[in-house]
PDB file of N, CA and C in Angstrom:
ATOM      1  N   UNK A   1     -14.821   0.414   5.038  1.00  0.00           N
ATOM      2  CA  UNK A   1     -16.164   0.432   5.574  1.00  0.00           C
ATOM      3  C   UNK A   1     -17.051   1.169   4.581  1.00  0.00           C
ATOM      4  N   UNK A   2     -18.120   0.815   4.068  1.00  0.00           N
ATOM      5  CA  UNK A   2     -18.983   1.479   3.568  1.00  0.00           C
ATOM      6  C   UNK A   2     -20.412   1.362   4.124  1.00  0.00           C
ATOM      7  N   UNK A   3     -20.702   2.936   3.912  1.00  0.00           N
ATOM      8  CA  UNK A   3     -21.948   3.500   5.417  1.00  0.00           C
ATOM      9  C   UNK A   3     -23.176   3.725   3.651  1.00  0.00           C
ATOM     10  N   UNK A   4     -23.923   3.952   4.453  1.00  0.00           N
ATOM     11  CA  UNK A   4     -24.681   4.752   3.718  1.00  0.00           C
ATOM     12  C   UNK A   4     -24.747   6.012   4.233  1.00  0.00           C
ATOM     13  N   UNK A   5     -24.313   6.512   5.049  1.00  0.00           N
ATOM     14  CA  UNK A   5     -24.425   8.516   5.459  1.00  0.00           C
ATOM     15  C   UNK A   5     -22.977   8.390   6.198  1.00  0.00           C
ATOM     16  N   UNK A   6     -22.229   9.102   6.295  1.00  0.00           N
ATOM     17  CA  UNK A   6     -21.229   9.728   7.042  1.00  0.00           C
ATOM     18  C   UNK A   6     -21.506   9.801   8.606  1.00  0.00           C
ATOM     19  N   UNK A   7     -20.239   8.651   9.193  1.00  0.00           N
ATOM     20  CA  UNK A   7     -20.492   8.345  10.478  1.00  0.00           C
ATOM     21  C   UNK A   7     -18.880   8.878  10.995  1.00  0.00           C
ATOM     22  N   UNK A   8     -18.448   9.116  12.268  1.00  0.00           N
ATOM     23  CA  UNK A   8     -17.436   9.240  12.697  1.00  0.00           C
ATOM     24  C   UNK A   8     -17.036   7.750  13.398  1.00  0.00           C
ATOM     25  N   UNK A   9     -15.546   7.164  12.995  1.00  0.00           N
ATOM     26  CA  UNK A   9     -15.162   6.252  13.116  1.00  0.00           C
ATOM     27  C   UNK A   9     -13.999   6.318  14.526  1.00  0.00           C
ATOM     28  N   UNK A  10     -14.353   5.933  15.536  1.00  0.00           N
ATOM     29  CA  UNK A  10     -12.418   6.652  16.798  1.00  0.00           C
ATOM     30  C   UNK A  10     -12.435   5.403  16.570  1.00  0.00           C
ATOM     31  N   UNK A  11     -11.140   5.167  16.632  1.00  0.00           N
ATOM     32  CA  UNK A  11      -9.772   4.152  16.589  1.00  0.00           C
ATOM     33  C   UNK A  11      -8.974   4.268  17.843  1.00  0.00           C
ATOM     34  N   UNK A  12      -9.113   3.336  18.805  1.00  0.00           N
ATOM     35  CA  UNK A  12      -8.344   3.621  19.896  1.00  0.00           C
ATOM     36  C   UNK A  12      -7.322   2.317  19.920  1.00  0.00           C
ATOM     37  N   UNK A  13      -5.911   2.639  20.161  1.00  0.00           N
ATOM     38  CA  UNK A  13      -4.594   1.533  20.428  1.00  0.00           C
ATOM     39  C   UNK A  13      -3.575   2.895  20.916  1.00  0.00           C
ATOM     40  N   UNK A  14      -2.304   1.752  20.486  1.00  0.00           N
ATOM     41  CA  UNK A  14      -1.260   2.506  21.518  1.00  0.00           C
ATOM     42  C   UNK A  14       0.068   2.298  20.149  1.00  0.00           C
ATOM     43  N   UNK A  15       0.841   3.288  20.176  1.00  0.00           N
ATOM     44  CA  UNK A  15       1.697   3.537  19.339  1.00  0.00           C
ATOM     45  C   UNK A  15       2.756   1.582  19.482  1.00  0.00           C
ATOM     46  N   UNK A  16       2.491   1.612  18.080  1.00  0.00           N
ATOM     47  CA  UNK A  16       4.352   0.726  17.902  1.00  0.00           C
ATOM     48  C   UNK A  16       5.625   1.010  18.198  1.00  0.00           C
ATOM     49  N   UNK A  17       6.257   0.296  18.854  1.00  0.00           N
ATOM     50  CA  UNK A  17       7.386   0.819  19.387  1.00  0.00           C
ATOM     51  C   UNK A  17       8.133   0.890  18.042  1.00  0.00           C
ATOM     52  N   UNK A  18       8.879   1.554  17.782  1.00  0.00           N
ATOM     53  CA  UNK A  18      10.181   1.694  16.460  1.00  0.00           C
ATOM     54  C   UNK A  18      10.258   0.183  16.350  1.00  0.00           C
ATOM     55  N   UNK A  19      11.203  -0.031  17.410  1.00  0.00           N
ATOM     56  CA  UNK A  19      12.145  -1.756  16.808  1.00  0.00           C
ATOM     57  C   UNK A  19      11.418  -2.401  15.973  1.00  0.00           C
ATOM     58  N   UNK A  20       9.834  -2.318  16.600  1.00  0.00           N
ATOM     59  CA  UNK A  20       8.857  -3.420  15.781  1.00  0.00           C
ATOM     60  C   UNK A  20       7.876  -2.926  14.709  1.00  0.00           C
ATOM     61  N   UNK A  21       8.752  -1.801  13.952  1.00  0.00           N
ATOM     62  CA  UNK A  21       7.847  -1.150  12.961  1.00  0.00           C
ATOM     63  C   UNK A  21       7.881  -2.301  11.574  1.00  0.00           C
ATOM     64  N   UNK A  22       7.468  -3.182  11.506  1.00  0.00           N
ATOM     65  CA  UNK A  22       7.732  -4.086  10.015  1.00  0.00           C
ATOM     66  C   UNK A  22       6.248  -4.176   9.487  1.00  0.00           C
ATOM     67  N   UNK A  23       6.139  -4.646   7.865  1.00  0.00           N
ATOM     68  CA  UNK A  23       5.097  -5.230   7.349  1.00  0.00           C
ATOM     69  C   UNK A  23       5.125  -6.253   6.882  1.00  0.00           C
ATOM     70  N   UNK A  24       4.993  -7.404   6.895  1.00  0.00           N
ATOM     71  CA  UNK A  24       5.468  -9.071   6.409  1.00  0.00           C
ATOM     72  C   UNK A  24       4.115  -8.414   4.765  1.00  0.00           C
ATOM     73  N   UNK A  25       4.552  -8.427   3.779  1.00  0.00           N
ATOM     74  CA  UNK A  25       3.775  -8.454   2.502  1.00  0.00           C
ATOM     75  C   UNK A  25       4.247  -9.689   1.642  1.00  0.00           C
ATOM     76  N   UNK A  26       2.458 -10.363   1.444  1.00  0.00           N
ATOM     77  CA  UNK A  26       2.347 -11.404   0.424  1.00  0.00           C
ATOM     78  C   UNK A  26       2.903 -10.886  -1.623  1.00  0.00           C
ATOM     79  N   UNK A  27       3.006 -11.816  -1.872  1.00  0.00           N
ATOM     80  CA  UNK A  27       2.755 -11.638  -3.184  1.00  0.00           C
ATOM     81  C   UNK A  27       1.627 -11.061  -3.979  1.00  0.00           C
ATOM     82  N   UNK A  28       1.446 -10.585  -4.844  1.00  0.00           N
ATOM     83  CA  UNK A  28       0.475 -10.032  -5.329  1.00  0.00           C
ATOM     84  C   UNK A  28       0.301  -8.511  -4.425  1.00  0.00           C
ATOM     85  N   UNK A  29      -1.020  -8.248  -4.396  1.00  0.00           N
ATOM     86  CA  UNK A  29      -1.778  -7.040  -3.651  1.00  0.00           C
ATOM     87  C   UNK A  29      -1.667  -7.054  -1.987  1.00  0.00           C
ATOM     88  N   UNK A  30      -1.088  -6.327  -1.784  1.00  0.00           N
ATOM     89  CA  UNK A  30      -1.114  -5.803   0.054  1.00  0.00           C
ATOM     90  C   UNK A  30      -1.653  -4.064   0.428  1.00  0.00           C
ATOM     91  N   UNK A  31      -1.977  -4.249   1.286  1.00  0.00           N
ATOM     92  CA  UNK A  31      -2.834  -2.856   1.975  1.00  0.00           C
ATOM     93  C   UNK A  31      -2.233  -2.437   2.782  1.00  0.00           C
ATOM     94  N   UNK A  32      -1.742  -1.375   2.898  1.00  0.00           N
ATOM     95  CA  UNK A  32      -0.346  -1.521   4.138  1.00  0.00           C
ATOM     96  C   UNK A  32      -0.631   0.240   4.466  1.00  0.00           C
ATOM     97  N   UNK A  33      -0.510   0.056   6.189  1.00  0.00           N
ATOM     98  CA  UNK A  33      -0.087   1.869   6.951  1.00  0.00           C
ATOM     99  C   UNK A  33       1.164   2.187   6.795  1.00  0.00           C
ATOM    100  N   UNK A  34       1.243   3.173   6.884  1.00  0.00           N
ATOM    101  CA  UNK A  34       2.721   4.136   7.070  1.00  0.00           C
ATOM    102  C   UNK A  34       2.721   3.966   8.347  1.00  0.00           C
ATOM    103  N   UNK A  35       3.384   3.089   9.079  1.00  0.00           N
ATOM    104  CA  UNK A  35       3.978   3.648  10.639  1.00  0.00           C
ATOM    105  C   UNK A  35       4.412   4.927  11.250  1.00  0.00           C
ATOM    106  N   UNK A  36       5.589   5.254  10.590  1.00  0.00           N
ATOM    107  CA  UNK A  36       6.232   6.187  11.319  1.00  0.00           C
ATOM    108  C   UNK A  36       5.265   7.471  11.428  1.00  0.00           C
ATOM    109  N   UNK A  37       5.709   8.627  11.985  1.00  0.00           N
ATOM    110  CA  UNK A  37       5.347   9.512  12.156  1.00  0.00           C
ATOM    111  C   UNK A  37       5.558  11.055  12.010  1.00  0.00           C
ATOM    112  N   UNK A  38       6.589  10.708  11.080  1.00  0.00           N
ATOM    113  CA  UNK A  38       6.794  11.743   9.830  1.00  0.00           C
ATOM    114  C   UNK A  38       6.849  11.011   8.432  1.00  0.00           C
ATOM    115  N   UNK A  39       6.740  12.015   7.180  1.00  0.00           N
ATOM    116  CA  UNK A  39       6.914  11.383   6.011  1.00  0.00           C
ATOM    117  C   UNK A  39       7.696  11.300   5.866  1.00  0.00           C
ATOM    118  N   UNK A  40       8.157  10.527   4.611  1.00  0.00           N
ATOM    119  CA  UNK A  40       9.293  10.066   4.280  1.00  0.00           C
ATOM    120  C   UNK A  40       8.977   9.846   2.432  1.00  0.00           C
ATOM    121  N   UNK A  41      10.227   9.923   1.740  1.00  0.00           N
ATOM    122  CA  UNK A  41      10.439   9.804   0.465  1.00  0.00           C
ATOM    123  C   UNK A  41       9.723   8.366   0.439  1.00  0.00           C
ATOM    124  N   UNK A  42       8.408   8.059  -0.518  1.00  0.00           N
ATOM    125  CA  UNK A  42       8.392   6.772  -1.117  1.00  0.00           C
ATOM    126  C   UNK A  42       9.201   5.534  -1.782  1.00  0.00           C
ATOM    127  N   UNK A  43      10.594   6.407  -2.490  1.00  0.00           N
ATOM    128  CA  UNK A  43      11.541   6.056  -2.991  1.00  0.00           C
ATOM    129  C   UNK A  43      12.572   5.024  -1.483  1.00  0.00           C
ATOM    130  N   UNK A  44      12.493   5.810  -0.646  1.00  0.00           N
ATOM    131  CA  UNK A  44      13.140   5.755   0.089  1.00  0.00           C
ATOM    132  C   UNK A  44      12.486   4.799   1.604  1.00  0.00           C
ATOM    133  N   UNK A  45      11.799   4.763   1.176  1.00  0.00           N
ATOM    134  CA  UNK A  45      10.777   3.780   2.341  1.00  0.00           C
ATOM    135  C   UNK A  45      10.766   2.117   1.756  1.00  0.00           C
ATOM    136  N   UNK A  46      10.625   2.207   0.186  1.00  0.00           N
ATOM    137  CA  UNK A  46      10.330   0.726  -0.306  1.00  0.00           C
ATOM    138  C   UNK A  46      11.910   0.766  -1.097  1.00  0.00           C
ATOM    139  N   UNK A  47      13.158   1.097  -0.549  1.00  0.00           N
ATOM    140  CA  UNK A  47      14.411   1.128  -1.311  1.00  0.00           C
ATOM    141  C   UNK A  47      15.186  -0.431  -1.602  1.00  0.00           C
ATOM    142  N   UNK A  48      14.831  -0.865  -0.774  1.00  0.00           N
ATOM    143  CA  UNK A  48      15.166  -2.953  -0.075  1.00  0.00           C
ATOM    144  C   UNK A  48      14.283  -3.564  -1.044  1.00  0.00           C
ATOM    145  N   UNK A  49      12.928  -3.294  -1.420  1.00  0.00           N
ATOM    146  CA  UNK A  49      12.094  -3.763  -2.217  1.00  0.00           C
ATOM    147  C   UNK A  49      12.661  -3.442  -3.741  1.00  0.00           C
ATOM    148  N   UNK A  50      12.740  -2.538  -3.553  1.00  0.00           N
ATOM    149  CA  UNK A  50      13.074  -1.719  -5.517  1.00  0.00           C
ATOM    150  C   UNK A  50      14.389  -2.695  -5.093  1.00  0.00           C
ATOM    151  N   UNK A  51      15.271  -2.412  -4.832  1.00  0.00           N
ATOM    152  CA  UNK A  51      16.911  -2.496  -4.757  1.00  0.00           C
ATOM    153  C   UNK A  51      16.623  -4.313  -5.382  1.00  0.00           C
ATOM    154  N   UNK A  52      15.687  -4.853  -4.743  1.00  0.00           N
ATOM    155  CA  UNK A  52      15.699  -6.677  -5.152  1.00  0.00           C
ATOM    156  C   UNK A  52      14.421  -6.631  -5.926  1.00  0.00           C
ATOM    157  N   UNK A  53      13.895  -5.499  -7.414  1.00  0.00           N
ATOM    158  CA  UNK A  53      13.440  -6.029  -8.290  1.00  0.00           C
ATOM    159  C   UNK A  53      11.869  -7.005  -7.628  1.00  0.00           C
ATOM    160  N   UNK A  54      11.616  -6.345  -6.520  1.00  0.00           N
ATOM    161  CA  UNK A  54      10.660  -7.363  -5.630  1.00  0.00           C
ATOM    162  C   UNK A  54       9.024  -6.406  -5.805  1.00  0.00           C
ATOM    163  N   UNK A  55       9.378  -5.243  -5.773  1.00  0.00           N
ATOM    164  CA  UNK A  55       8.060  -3.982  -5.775  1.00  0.00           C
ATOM    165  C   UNK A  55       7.857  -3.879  -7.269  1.00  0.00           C
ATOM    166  N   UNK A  56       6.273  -4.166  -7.326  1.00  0.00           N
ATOM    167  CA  UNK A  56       5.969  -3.898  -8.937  1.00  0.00           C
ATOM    168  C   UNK A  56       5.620  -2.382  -9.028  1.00  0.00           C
ATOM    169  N   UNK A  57       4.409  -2.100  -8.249  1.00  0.00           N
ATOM    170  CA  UNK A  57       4.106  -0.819  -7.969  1.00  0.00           C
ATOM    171  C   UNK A  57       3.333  -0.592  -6.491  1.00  0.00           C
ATOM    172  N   UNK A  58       3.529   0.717  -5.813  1.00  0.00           N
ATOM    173  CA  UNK A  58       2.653   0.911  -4.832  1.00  0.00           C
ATOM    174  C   UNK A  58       1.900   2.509  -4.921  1.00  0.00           C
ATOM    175  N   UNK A  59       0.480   2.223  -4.723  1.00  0.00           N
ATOM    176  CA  UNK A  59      -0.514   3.416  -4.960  1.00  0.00           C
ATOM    177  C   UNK A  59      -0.893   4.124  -4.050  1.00  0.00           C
ATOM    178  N   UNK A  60      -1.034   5.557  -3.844  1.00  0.00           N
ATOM    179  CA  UNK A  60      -1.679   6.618  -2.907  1.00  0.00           C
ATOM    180  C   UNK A  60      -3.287   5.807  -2.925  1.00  0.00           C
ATOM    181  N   UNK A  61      -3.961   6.662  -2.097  1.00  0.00           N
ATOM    182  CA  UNK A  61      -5.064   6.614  -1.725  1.00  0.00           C
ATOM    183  C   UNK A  61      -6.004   7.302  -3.332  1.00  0.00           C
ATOM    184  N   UNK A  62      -5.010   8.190  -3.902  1.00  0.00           N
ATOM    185  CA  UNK A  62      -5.506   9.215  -4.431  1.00  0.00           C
ATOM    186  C   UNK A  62      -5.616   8.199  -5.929  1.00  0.00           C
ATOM    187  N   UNK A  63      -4.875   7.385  -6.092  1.00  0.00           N
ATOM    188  CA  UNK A  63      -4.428   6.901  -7.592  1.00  0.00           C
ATOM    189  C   UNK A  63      -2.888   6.686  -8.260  1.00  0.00           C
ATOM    190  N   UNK A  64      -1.849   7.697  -7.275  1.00  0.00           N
ATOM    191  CA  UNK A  64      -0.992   8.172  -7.957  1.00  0.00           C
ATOM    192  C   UNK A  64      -0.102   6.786  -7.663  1.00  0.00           C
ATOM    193  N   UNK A  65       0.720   6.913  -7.805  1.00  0.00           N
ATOM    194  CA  UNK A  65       1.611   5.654  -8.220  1.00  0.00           C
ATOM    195  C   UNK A  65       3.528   5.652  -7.939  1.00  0.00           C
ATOM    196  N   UNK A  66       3.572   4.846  -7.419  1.00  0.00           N
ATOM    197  CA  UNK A  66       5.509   4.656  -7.678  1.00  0.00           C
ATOM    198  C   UNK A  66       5.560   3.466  -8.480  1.00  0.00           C
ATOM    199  N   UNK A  67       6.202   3.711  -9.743  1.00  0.00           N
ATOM    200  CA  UNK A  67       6.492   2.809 -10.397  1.00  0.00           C
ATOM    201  C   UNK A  67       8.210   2.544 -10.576  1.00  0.00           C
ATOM    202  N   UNK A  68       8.753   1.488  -9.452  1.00  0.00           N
ATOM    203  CA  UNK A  68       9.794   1.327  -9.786  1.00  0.00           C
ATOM    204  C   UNK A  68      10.781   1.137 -11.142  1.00  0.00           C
ATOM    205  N   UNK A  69      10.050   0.326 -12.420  1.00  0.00           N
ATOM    206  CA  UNK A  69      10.462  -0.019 -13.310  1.00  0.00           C
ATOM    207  C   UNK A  69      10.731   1.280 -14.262  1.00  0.00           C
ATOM    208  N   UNK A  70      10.058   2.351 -14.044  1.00  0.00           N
ATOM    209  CA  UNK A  70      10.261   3.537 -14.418  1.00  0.00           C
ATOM    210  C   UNK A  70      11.143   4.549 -13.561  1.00  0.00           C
ATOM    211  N   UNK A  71      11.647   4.451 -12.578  1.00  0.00           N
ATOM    212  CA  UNK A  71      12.411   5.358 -11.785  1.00  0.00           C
ATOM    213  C   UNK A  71      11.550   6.666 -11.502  1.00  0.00           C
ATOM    214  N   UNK A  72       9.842   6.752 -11.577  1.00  0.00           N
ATOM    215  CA  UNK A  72       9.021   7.559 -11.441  1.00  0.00           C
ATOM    216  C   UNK A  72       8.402   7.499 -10.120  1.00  0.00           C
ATOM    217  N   UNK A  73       8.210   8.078  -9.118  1.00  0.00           N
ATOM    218  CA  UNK A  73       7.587   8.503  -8.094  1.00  0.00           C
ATOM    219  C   UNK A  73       6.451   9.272  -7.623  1.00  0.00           C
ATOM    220  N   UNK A  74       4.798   9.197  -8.351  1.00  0.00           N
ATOM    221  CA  UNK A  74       3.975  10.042  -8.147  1.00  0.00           C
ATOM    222  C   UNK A  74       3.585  10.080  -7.056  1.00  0.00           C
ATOM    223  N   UNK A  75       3.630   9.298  -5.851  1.00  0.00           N
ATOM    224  CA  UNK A  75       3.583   9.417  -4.655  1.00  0.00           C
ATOM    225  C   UNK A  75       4.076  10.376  -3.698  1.00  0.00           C
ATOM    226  N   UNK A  76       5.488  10.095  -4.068  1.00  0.00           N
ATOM    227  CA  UNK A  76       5.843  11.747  -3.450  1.00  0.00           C
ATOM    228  C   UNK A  76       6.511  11.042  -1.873  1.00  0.00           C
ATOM    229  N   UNK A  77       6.042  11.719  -0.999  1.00  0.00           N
ATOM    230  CA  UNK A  77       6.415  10.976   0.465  1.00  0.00           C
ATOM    231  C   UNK A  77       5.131  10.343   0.986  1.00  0.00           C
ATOM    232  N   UNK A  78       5.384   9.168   1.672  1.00  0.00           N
ATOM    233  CA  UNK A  78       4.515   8.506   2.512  1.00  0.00           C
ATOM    234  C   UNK A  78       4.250   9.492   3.662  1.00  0.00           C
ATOM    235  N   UNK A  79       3.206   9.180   3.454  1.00  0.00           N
ATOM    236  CA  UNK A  79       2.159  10.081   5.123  1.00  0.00           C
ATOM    237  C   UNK A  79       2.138   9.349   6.018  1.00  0.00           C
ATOM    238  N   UNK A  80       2.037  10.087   7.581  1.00  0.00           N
ATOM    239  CA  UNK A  80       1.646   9.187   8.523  1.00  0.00           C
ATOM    240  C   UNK A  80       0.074   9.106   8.494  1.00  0.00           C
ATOM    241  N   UNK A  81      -0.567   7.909   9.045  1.00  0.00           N
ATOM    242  CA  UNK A  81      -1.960   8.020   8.946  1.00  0.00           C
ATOM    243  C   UNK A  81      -2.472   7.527   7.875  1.00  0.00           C
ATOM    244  N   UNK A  82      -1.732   7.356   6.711  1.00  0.00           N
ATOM    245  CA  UNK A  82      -2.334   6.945   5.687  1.00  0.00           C
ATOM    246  C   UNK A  82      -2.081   5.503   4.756  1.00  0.00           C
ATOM    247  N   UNK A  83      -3.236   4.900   4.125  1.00  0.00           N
ATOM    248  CA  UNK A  83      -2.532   3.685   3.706  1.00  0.00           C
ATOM    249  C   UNK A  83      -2.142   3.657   1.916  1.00  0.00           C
ATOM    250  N   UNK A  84      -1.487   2.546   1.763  1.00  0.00           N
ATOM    251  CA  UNK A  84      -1.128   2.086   0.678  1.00  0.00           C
ATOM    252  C   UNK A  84      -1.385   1.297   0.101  1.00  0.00           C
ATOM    253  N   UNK A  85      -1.647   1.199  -1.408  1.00  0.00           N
ATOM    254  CA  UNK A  85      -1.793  -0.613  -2.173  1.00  0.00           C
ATOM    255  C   UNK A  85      -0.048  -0.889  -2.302  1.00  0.00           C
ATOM    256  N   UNK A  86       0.023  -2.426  -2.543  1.00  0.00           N
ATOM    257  CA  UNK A  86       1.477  -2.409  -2.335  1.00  0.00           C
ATOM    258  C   UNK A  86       1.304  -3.511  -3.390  1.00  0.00           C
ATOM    259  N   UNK A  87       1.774  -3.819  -4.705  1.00  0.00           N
ATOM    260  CA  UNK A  87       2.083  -5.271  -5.604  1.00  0.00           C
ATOM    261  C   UNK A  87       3.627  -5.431  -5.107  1.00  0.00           C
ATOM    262  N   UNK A  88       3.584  -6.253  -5.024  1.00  0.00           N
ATOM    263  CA  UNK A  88       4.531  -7.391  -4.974  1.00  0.00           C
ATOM    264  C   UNK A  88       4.894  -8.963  -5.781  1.00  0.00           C
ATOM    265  N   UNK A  89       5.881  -8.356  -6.698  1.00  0.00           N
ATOM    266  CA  UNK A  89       6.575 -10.082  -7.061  1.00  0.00           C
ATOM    267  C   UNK A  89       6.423 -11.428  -6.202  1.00  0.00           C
ATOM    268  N   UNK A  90       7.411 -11.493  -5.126  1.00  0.00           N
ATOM    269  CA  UNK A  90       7.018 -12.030  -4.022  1.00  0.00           C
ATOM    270  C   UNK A  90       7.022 -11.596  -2.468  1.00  0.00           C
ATOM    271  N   UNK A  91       6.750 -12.638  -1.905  1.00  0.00           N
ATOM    272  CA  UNK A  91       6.428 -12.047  -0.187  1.00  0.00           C
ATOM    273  C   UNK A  91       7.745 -11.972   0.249  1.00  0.00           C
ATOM    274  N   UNK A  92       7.502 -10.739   1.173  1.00  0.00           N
ATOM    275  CA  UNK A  92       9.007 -10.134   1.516  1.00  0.00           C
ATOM    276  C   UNK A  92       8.510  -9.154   2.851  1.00  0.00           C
ATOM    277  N   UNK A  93       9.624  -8.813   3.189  1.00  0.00           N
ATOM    278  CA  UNK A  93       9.054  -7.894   5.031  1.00  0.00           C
ATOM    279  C   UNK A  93       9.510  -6.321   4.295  1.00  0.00           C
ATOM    280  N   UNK A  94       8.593  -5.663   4.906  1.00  0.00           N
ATOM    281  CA  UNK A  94       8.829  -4.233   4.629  1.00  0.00           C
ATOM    282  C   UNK A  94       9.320  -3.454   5.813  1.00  0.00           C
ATOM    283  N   UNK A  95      10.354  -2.647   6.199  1.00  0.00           N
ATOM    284  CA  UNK A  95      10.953  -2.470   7.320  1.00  0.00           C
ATOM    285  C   UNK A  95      10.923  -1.036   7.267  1.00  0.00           C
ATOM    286  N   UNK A  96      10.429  -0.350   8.502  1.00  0.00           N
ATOM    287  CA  UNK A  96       9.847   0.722   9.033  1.00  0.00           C
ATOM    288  C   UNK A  96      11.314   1.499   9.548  1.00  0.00           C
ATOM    289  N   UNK A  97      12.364   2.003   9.305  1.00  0.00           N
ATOM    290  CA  UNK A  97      13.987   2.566   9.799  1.00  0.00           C
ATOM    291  C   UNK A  97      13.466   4.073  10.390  1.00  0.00           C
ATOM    292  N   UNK A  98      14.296   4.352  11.343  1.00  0.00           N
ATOM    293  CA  UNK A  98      14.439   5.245  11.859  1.00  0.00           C
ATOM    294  C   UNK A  98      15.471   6.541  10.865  1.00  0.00           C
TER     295      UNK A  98
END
């Protein structure tokens, strides 16, 4: 959203149940939330993606970066509340684990 002055935005819904925590991501560029509701290792959230050579890179809000092809992690842990850029080789489901 872009304002011209600083507005307060409420967001009202109802939590995802676990079972159905997934993200179906296209090829190329995806925009994707953190579900859960603690963090979690970045490494360790997109591990199914890296593991099949499928994740090119995915970006913080901030800039910072996981670059699989490097075994580098500037991301750190995924936040709850917060989103992600996500590249992708091809389209593949991103799965939210307990």
């Amino acid at each position: 959203i872009k304002l011209y002055e600083s507005r307060d935005l409420l967001v009202v819904g109802s939590k995802i149940p676990m079972i159905d925590r997934y993200v179906d991501l296209v090829a190329g560029w995806n925009m994707i939330g953190y579900l859960k509701e603690v963090p979690q290792d970045a490494m360790e959230v997109f591990a199914d993606l890296i593991a099949s050579n499928n994740l090119i890179i995915a970006k913080h809000y901030n800039g910072s970066a996981l670059l699989p092809e490097w075994d580098f992690n500037g991301v750190g842990n995924l936040e709850p509340g917060l989103g992600y850029q996500v590249k992708m080789e091809e389209a593949a489901t991103l799965y939210f684990t307990e």
